[in-house]
C-alpha atoms as a PDB file:
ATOM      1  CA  UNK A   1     154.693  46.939  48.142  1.00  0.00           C
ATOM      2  CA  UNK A   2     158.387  45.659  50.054  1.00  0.00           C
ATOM      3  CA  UNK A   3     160.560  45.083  46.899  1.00  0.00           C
ATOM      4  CA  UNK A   4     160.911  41.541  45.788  1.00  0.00           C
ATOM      5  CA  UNK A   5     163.413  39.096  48.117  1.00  0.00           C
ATOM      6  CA  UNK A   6     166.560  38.592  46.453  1.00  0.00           C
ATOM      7  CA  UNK A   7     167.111  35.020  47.220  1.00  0.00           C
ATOM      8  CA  UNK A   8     163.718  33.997  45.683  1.00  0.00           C
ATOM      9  CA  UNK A   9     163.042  33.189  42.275  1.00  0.00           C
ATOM     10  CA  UNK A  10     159.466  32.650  40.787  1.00  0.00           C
ATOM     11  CA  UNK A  11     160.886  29.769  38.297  1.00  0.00           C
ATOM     12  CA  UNK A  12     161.647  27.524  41.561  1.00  0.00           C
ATOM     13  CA  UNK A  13     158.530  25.416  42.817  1.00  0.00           C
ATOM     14  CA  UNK A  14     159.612  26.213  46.553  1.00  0.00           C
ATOM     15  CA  UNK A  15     159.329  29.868  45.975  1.00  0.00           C
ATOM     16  CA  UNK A  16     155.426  29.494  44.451  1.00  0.00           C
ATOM     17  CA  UNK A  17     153.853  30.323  47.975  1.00  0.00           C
ATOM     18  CA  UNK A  18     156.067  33.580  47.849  1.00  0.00           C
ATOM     19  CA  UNK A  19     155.060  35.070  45.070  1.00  0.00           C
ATOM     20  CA  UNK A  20     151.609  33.546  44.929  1.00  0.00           C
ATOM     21  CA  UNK A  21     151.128  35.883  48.059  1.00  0.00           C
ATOM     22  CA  UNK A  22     153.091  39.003  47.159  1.00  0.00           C
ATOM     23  CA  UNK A  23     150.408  39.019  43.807  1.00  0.00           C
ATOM     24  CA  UNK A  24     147.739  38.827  46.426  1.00  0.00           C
ATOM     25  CA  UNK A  25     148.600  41.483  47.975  1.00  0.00           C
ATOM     26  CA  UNK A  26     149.325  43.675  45.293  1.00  0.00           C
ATOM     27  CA  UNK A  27     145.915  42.643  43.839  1.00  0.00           C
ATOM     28  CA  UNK A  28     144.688  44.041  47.278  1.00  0.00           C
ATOM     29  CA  UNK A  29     146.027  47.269  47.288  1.00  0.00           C
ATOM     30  CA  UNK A  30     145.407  47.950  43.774  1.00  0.00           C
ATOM     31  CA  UNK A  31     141.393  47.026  44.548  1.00  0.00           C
ATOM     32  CA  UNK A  32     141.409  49.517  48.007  1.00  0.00           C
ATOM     33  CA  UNK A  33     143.207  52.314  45.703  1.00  0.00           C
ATOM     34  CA  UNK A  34     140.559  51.967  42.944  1.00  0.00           C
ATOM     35  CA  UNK A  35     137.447  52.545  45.646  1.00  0.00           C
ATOM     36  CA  UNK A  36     139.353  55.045  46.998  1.00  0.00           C
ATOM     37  CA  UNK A  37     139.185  57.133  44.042  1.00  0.00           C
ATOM     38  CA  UNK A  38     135.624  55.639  43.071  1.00  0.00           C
ATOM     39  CA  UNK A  39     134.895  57.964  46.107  1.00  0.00           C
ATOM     40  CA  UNK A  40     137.222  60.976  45.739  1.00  0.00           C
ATOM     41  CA  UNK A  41     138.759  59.171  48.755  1.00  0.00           C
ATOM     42  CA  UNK A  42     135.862  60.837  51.131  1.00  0.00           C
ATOM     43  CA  UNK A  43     133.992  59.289  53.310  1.00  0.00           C
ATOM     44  CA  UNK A  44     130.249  59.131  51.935  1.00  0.00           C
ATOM     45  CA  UNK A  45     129.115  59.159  55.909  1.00  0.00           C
ATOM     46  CA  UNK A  46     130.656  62.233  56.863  1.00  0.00           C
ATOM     47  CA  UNK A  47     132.522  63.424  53.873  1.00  0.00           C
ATOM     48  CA  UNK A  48     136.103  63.813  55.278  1.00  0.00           C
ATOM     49  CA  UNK A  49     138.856  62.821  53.542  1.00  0.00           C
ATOM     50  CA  UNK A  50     139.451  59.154  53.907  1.00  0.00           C
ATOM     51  CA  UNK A  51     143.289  59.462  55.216  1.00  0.00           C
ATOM     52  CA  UNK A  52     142.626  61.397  58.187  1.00  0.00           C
ATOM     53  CA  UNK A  53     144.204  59.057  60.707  1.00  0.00           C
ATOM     54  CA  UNK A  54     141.192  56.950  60.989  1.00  0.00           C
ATOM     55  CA  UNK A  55     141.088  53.487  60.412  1.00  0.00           C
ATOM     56  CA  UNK A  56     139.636  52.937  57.062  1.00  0.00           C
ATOM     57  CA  UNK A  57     136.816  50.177  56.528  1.00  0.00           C
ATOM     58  CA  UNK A  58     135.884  48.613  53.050  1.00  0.00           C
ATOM     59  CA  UNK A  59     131.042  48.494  53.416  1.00  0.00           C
ATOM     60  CA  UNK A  60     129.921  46.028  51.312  1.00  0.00           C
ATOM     61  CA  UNK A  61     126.161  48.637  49.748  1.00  0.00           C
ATOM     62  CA  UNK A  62     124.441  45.212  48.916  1.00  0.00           C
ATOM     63  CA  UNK A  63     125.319  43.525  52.220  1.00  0.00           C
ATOM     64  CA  UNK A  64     126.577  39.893  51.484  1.00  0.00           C
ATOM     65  CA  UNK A  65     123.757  38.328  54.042  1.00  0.00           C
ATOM     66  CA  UNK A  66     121.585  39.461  51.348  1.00  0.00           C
ATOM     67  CA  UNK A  67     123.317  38.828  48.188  1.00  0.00           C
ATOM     68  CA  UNK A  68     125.852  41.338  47.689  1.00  0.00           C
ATOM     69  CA  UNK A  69     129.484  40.493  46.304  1.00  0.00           C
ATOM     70  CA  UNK A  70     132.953  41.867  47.173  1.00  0.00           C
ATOM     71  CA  UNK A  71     132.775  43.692  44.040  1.00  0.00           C
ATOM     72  CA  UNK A  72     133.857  46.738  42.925  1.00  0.00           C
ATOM     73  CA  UNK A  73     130.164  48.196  42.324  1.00  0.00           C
ATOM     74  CA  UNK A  74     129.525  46.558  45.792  1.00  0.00           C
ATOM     75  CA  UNK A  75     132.223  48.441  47.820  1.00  0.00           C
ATOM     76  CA  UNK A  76     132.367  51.561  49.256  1.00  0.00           C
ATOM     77  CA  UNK A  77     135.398  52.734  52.387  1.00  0.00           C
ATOM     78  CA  UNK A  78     134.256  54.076  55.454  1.00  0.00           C
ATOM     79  CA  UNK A  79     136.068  55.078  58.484  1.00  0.00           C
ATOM     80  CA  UNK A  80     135.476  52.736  61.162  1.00  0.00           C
ATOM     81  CA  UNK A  81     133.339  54.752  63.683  1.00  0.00           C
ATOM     82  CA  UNK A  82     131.483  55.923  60.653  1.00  0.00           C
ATOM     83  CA  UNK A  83     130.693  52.069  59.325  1.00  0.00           C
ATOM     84  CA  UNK A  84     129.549  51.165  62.856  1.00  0.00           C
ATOM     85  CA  UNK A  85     127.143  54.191  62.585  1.00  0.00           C
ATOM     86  CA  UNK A  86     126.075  52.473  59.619  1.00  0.00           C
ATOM     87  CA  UNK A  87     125.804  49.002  61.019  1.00  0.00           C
ATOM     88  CA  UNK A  88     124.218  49.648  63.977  1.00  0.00           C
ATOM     89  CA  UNK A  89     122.108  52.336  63.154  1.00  0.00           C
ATOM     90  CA  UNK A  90     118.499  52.473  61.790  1.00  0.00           C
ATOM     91  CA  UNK A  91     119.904  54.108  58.599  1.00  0.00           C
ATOM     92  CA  UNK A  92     118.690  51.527  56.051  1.00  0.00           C
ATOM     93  CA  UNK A  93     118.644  54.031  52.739  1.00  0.00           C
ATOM     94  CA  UNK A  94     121.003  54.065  50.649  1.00  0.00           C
ATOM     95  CA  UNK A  95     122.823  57.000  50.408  1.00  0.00           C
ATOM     96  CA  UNK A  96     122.563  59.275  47.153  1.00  0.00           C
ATOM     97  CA  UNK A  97     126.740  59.507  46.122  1.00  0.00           C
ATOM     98  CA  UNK A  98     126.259  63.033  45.277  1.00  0.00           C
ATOM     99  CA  UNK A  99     124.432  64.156  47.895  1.00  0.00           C
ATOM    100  CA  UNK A 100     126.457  65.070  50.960  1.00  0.00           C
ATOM    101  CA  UNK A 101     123.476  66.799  52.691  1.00  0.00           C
ATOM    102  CA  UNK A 102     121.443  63.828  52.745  1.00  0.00           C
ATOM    103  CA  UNK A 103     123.816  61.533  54.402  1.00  0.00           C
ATOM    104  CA  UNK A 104     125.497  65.102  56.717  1.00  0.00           C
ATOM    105  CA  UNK A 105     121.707  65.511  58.188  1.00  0.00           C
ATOM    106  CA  UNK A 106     121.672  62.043  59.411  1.00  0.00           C
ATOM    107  CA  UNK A 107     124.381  62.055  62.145  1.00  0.00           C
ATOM    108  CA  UNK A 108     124.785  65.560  62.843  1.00  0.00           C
END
């Protein structure tokens, strides 16, 4: 988070949008680091750490076509090739969190 502007204060009415957006994103960033440790910030596809250089993805389990919410309980981050492995495979189970050899077998 870039530390607050000094020429903006949140009392004034023309600096709402401001801070309106740096709680946002704060908000944001607190809800990514919270799934990240959810998941021992590993990737449940091919269980390397999550901050390997790869862009990072957020998978909605419950996909919101069919109900699901951008929920905590709902979210789980996946690198990107490793989502579209996901999305465009014919893996429809869902994955058992605590078993790596399960989800390893599929796209080895």
């Amino acid at each position: 988070m870039r530390p607050i502007k000094l020429d903006k204060n949140p009392y004034l009415l023309e600096n709402k949008d401001y801070f309106e957006k740096r709680k946002e994103l704060r908000s944001a960033s607190k809800f990514r680091s919270i799934i990240y440790r959810r998941f021992e910030h590993k990737c449940i596809v091919c269980n390397q750490e999550l901050q390997n250089g790869e862009p990072i993805e957020l998978d909605h389990i419950i996909p919101k076509k069919d109900g699901g919410t951008y929920a905590i309980e709902n979210i789980r981050p996946l690198h990107q090739e490793c989502h579209r492995k996901i999305t465009y495979s014919v893996w429809k189970q869902e994955p058992d969190y605590q078993s790596e050899d399960m989800i390893d077998e599929q796209f080895v």
